[in-house]
C-alpha atoms as a PDB file:
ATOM      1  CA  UNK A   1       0.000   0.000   0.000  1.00  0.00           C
ATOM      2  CA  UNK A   2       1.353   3.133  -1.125  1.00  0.00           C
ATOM      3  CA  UNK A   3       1.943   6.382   1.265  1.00  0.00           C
ATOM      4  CA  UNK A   4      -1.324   8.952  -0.002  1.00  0.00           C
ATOM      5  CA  UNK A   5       0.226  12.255  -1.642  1.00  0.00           C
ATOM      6  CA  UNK A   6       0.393  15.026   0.360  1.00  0.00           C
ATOM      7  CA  UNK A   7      -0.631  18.077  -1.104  1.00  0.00           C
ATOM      8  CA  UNK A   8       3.082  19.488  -2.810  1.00  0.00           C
ATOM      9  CA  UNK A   9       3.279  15.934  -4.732  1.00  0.00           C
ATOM     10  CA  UNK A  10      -0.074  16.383  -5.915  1.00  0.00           C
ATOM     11  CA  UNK A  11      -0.454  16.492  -9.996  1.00  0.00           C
ATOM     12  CA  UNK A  12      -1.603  19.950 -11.013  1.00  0.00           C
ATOM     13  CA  UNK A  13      -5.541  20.101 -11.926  1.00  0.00           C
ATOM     14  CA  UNK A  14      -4.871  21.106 -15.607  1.00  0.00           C
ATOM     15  CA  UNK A  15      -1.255  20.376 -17.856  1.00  0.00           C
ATOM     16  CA  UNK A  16       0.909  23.266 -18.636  1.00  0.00           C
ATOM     17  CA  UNK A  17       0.366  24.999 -22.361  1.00  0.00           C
ATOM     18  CA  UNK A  18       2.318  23.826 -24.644  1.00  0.00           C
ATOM     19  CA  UNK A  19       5.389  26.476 -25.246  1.00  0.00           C
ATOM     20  CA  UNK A  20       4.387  28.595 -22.187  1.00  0.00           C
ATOM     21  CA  UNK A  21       6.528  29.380 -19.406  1.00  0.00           C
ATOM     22  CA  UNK A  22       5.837  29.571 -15.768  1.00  0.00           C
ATOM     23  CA  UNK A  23       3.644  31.957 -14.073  1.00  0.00           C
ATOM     24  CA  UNK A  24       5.041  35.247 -12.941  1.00  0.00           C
ATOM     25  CA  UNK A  25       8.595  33.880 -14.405  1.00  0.00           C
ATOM     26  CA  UNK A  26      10.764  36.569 -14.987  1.00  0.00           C
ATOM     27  CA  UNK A  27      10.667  38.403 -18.735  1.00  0.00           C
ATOM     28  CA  UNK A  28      13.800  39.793 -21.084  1.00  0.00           C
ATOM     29  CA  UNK A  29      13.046  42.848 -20.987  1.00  0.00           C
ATOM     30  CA  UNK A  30      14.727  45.294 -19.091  1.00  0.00           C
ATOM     31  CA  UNK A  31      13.096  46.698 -15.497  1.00  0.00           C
ATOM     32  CA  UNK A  32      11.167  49.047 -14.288  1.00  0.00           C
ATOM     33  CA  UNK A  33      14.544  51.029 -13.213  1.00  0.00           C
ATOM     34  CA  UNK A  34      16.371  50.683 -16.193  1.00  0.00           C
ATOM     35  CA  UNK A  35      13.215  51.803 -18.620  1.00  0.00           C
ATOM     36  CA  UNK A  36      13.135  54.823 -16.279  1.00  0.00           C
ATOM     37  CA  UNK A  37      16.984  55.333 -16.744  1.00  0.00           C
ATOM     38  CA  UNK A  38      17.023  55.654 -20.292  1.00  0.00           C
ATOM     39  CA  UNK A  39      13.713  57.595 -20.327  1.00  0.00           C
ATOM     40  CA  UNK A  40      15.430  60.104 -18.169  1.00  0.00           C
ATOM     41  CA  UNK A  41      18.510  60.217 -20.790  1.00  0.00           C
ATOM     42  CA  UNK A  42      16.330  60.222 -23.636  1.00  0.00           C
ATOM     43  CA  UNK A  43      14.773  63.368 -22.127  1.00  0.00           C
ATOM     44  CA  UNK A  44      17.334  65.146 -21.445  1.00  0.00           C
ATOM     45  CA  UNK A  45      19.077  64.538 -24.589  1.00  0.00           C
ATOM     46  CA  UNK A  46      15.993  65.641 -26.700  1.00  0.00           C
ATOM     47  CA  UNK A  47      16.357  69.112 -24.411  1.00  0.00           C
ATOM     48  CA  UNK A  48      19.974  69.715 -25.196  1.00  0.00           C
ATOM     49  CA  UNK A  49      19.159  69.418 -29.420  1.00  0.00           C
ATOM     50  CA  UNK A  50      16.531  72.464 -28.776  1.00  0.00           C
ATOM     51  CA  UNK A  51      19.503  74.573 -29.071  1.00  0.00           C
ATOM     52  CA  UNK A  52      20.012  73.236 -32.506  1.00  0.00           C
ATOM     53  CA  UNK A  53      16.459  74.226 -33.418  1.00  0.00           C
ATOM     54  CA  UNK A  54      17.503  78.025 -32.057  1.00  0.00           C
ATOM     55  CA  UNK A  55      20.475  78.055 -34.311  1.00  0.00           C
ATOM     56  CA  UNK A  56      18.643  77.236 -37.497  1.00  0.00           C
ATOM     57  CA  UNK A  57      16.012  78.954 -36.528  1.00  0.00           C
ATOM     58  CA  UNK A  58      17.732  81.918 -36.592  1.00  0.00           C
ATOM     59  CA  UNK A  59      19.894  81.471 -39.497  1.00  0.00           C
ATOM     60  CA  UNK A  60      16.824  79.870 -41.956  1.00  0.00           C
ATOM     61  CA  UNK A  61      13.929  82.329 -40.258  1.00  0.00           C
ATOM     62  CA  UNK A  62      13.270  84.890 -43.096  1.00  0.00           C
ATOM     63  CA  UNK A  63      13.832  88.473 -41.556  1.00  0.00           C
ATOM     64  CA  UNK A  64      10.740  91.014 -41.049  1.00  0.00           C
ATOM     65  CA  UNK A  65      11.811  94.501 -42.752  1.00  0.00           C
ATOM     66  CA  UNK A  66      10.714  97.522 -40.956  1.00  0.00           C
ATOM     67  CA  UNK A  67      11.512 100.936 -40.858  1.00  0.00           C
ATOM     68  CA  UNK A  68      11.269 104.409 -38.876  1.00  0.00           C
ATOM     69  CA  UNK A  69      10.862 108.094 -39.573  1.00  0.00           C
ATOM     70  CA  UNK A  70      12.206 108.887 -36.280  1.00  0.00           C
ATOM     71  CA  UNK A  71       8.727 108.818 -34.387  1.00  0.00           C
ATOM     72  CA  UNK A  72       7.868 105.311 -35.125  1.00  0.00           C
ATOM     73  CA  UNK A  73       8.568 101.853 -36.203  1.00  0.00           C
ATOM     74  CA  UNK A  74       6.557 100.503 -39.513  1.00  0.00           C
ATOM     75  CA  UNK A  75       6.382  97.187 -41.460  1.00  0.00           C
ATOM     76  CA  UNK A  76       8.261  97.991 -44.869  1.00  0.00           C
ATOM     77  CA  UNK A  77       5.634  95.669 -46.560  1.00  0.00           C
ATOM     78  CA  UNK A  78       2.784  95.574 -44.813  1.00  0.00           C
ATOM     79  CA  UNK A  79       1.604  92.599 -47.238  1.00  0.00           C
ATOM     80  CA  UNK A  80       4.190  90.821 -46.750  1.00  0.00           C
ATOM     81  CA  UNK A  81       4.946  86.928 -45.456  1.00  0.00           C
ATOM     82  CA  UNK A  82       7.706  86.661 -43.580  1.00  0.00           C
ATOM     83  CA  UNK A  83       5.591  86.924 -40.506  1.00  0.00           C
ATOM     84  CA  UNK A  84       4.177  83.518 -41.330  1.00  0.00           C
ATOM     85  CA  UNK A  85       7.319  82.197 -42.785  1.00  0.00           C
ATOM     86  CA  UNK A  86       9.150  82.313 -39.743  1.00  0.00           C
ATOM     87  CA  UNK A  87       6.374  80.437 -38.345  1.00  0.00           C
ATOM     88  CA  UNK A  88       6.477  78.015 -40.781  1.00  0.00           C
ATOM     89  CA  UNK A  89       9.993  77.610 -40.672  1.00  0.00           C
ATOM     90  CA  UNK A  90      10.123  76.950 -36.686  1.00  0.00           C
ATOM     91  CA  UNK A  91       7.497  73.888 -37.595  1.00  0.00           C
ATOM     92  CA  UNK A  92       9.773  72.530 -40.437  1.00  0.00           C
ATOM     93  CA  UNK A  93      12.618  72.520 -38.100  1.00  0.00           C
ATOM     94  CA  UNK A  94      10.688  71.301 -35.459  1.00  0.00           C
ATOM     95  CA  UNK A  95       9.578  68.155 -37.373  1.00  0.00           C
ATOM     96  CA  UNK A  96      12.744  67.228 -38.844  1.00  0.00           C
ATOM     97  CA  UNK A  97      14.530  67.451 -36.013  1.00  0.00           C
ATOM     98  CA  UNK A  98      11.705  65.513 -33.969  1.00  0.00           C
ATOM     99  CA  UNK A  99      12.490  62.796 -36.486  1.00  0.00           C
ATOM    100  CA  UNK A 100      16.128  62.512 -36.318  1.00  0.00           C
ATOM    101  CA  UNK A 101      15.596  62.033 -32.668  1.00  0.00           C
ATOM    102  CA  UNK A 102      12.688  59.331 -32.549  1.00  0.00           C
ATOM    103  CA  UNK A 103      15.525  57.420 -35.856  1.00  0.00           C
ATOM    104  CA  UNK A 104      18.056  58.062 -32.849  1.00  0.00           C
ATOM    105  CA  UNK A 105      16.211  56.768 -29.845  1.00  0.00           C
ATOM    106  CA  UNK A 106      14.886  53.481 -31.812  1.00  0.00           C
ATOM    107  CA  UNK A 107      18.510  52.528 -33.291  1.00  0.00           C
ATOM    108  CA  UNK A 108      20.482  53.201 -29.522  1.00  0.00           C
ATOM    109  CA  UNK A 109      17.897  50.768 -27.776  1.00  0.00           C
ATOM    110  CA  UNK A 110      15.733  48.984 -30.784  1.00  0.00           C
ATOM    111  CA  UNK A 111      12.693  48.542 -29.257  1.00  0.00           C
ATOM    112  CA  UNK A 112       9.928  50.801 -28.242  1.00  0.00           C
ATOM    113  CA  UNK A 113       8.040  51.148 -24.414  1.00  0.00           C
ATOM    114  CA  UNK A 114       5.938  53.776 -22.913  1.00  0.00           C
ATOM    115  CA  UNK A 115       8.526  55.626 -20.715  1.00  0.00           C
ATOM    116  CA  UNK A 116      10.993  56.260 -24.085  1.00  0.00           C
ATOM    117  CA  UNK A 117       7.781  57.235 -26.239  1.00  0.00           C
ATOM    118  CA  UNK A 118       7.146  59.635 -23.041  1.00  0.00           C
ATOM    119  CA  UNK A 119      10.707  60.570 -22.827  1.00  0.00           C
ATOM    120  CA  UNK A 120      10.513  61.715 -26.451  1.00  0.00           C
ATOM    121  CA  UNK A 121       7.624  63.778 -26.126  1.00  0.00           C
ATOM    122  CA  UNK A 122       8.711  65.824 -22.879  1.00  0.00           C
ATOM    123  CA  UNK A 123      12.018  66.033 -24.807  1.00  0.00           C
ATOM    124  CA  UNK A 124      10.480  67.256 -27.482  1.00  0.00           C
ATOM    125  CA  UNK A 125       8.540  69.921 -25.824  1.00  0.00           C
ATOM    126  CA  UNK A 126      11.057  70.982 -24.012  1.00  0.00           C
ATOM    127  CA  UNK A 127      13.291  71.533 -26.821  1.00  0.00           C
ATOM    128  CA  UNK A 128      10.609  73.358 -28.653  1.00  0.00           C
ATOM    129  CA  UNK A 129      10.993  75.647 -25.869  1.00  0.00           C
ATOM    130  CA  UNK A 130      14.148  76.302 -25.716  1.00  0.00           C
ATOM    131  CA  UNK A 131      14.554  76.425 -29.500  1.00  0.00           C
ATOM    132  CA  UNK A 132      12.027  78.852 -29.281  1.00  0.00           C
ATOM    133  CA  UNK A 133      13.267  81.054 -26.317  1.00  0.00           C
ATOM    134  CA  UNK A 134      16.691  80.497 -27.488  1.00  0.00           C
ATOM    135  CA  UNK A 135      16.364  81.859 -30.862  1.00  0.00           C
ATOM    136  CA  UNK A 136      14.414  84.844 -29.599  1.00  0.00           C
ATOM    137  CA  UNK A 137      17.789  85.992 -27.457  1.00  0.00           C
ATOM    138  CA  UNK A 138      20.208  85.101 -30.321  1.00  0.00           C
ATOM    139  CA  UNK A 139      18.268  86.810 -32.958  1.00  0.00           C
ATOM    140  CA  UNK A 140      17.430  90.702 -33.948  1.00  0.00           C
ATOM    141  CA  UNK A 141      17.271  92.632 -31.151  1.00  0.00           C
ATOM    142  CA  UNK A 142      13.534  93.201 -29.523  1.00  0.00           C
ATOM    143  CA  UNK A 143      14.351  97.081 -28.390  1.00  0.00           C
ATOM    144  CA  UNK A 144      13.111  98.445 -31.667  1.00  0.00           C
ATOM    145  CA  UNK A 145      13.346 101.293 -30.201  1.00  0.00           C
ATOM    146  CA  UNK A 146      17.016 101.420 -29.691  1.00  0.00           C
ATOM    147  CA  UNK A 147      17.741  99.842 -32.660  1.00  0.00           C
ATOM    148  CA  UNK A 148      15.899 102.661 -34.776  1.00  0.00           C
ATOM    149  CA  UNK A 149      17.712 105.192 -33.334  1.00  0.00           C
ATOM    150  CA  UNK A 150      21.055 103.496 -33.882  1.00  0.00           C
ATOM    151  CA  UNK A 151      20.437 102.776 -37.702  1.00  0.00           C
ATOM    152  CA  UNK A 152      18.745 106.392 -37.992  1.00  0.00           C
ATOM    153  CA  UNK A 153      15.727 107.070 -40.060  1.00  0.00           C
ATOM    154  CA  UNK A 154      14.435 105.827 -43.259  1.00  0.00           C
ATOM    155  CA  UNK A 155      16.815 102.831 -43.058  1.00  0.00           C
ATOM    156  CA  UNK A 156      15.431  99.217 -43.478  1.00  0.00           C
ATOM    157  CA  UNK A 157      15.978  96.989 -40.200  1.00  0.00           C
ATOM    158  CA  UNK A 158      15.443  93.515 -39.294  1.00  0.00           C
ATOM    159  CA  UNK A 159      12.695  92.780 -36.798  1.00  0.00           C
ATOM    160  CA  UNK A 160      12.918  90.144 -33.960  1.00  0.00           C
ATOM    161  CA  UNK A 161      11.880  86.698 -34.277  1.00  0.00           C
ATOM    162  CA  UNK A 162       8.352  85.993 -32.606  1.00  0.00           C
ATOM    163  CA  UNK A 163       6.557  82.761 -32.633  1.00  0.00           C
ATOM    164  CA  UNK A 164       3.049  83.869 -33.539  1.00  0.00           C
ATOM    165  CA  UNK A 165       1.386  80.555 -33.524  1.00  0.00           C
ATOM    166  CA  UNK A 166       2.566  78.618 -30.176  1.00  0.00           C
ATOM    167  CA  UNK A 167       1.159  75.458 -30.960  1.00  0.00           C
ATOM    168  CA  UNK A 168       4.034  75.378 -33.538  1.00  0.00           C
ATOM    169  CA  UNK A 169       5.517  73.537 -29.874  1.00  0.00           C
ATOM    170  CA  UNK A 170       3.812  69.815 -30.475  1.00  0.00           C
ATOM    171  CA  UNK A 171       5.204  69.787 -33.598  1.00  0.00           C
ATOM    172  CA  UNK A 172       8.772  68.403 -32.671  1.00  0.00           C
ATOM    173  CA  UNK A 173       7.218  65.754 -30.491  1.00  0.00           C
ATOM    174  CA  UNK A 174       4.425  64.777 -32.478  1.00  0.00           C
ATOM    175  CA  UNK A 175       6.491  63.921 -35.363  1.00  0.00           C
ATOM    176  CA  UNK A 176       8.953  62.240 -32.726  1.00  0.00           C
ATOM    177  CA  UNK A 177       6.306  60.172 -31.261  1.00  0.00           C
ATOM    178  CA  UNK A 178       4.744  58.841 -34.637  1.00  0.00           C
ATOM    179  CA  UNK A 179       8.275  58.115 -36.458  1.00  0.00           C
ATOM    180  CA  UNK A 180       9.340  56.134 -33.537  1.00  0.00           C
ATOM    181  CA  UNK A 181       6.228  54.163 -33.326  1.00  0.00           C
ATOM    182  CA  UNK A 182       6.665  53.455 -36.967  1.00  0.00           C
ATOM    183  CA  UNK A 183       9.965  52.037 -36.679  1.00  0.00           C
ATOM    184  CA  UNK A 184       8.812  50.225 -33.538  1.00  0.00           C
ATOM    185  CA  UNK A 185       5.674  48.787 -35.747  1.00  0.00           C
ATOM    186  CA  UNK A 186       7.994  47.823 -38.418  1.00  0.00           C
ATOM    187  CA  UNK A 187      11.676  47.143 -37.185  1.00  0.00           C
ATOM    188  CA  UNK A 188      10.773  46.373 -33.734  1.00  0.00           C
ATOM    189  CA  UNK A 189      11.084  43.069 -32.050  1.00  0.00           C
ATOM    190  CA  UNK A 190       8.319  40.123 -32.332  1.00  0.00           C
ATOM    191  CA  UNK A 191       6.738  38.125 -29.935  1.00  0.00           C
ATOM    192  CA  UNK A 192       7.237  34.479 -30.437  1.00  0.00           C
ATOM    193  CA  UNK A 193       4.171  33.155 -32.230  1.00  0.00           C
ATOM    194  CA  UNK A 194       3.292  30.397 -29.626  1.00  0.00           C
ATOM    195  CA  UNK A 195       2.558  26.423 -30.963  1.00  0.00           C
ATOM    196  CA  UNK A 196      -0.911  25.541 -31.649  1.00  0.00           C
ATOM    197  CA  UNK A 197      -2.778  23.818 -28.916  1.00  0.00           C
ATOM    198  CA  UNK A 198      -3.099  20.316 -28.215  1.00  0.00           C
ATOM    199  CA  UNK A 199      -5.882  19.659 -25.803  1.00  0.00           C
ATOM    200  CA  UNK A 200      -4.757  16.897 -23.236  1.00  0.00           C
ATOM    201  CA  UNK A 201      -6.115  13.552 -23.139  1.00  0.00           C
ATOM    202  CA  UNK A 202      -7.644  13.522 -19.886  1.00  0.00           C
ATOM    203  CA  UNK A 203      -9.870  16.442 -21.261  1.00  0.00           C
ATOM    204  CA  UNK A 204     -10.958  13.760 -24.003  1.00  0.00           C
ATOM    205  CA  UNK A 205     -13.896  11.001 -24.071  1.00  0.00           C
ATOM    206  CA  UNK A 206     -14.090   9.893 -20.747  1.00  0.00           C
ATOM    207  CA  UNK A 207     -11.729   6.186 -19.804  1.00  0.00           C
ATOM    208  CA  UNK A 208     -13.571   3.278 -20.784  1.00  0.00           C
ATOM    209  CA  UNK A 209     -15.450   0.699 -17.880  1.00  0.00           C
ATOM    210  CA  UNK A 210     -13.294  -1.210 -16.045  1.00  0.00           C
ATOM    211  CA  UNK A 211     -13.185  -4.897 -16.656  1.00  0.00           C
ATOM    212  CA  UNK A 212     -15.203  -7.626 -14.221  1.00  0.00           C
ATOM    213  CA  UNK A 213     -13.238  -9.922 -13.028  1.00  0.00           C
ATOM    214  CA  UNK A 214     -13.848 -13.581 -14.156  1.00  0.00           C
ATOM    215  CA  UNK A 215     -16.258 -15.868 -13.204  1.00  0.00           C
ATOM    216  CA  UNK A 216     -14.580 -18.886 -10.946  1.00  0.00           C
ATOM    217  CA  UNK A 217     -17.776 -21.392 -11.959  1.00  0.00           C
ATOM    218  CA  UNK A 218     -19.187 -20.919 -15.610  1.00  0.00           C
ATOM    219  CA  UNK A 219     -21.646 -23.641 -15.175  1.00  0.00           C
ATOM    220  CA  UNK A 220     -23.383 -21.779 -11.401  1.00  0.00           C
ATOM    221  CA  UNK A 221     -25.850 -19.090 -12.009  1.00  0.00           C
ATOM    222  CA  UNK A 222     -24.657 -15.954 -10.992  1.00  0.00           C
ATOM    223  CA  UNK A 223     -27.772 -15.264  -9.910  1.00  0.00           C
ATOM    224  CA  UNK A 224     -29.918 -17.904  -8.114  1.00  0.00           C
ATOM    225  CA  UNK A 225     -33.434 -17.922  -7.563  1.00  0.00           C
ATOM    226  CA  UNK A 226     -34.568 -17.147  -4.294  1.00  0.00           C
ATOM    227  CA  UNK A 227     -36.076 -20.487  -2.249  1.00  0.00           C
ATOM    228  CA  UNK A 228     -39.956 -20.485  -1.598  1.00  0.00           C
END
């Protein structure tokens, strides 16, 4: 007679899926503090490339002519576009520089994750900002004032770079955000496609009867009559 099972030898109620690891095993991917790390990094190196956006700001922004008679500052062409075209030209900046990043993020870690798509868009904020507040402070001076009176009247001057249109700011991480979720969708890595399933036999038809033993005396009826 065999010792009864106690209950750490017992069989587990159902078999283990075919191809599938243990419960609450631990995963490849990196943790919870490391994914935070290189969020952090990411961040902070998406800042730092806002300078670049000041710089080309400034040197690709077209210039705003004005001019004074000595009483006040006027638009040389007051139909002109350069208003809007340093607009525009912030936003072109802005998304091919959001870009560049999201191509740089994805080919440094090759693989994609919440905290580095939120590390590119705080980056990519941030840098908007201080492309933008940057390239205010390197550019044309804002005392117009001053600056009239130094270049004396009648003399075309360049205007300071303004931002009309501040939601020009999502445009460096928006187009971060979607490249690198593109790459991710297409270059990132795949989840092992997982065997098909076998069910397990005991789930099957249920076992057949078990056999009756033999009888010890064909010729006695296994059943006798009952006596009167």
């Amino acid at each position: 007679m065999t010792a009864p099972l106690t209950p750490h030898d017992q069989p587990p109620p159902f078999p283990p899926y075919p191809g599938g690891g243990p419960v609450g095993g631990k995963g490849d991917g990196p943790s919870v503090a490391v994914e935070l790390r290189r969020a952090a990094l990411v961040a902070v190196a998406v800042t730092v490339c806002g300078v670049i956006l000041a710089l080309l700001w400034v040197w690709l922004s077209p210039r705003i002519p004005l001019v004074s008679d000595g009483k006040a500052v006027y638009l040389k062409d007051t139909e002109g576009e350069e208003a809007i075209g340093s607009d525009g030209m912030f936003v072109l900046i802005s998304l091919v520089l959001g870009a560049l990043t999201a191509v740089g993020v994805f080919l440094r870690y090759r693989r994609g994750g919440v905290a580095l798509v939120l590390a590119l868009a705080v980056g990519g904020v941030l840098a908007a900002v201080v492309g933008w507040r940057l390239g205010i402070v390197l550019g044309p001076t804002r005392d117009l004032r001053k600056h009239a009176m130094d270049v004396g009247a009648n003399v075309v001057f360049d205007g300071p770079l303004k931002l009309r249109a501040k939601s020009a700011l999502i445009a460096w991480p928006a187009a971060a955000m979607l490249v690198h979720s593109c790459l991710t969708w297409a270059f990132g890595p795949r989840d092992p496609e997982l065997p098909p399933y076998i069910p397990p036999a005991q789930w099957g038809a249920p076992p057949p009867p078990a056999p009756q033993p033999p009888n010890p005396n064909p010729n006695s009826n296994p059943n006798p009559a009952p006596e009167g």
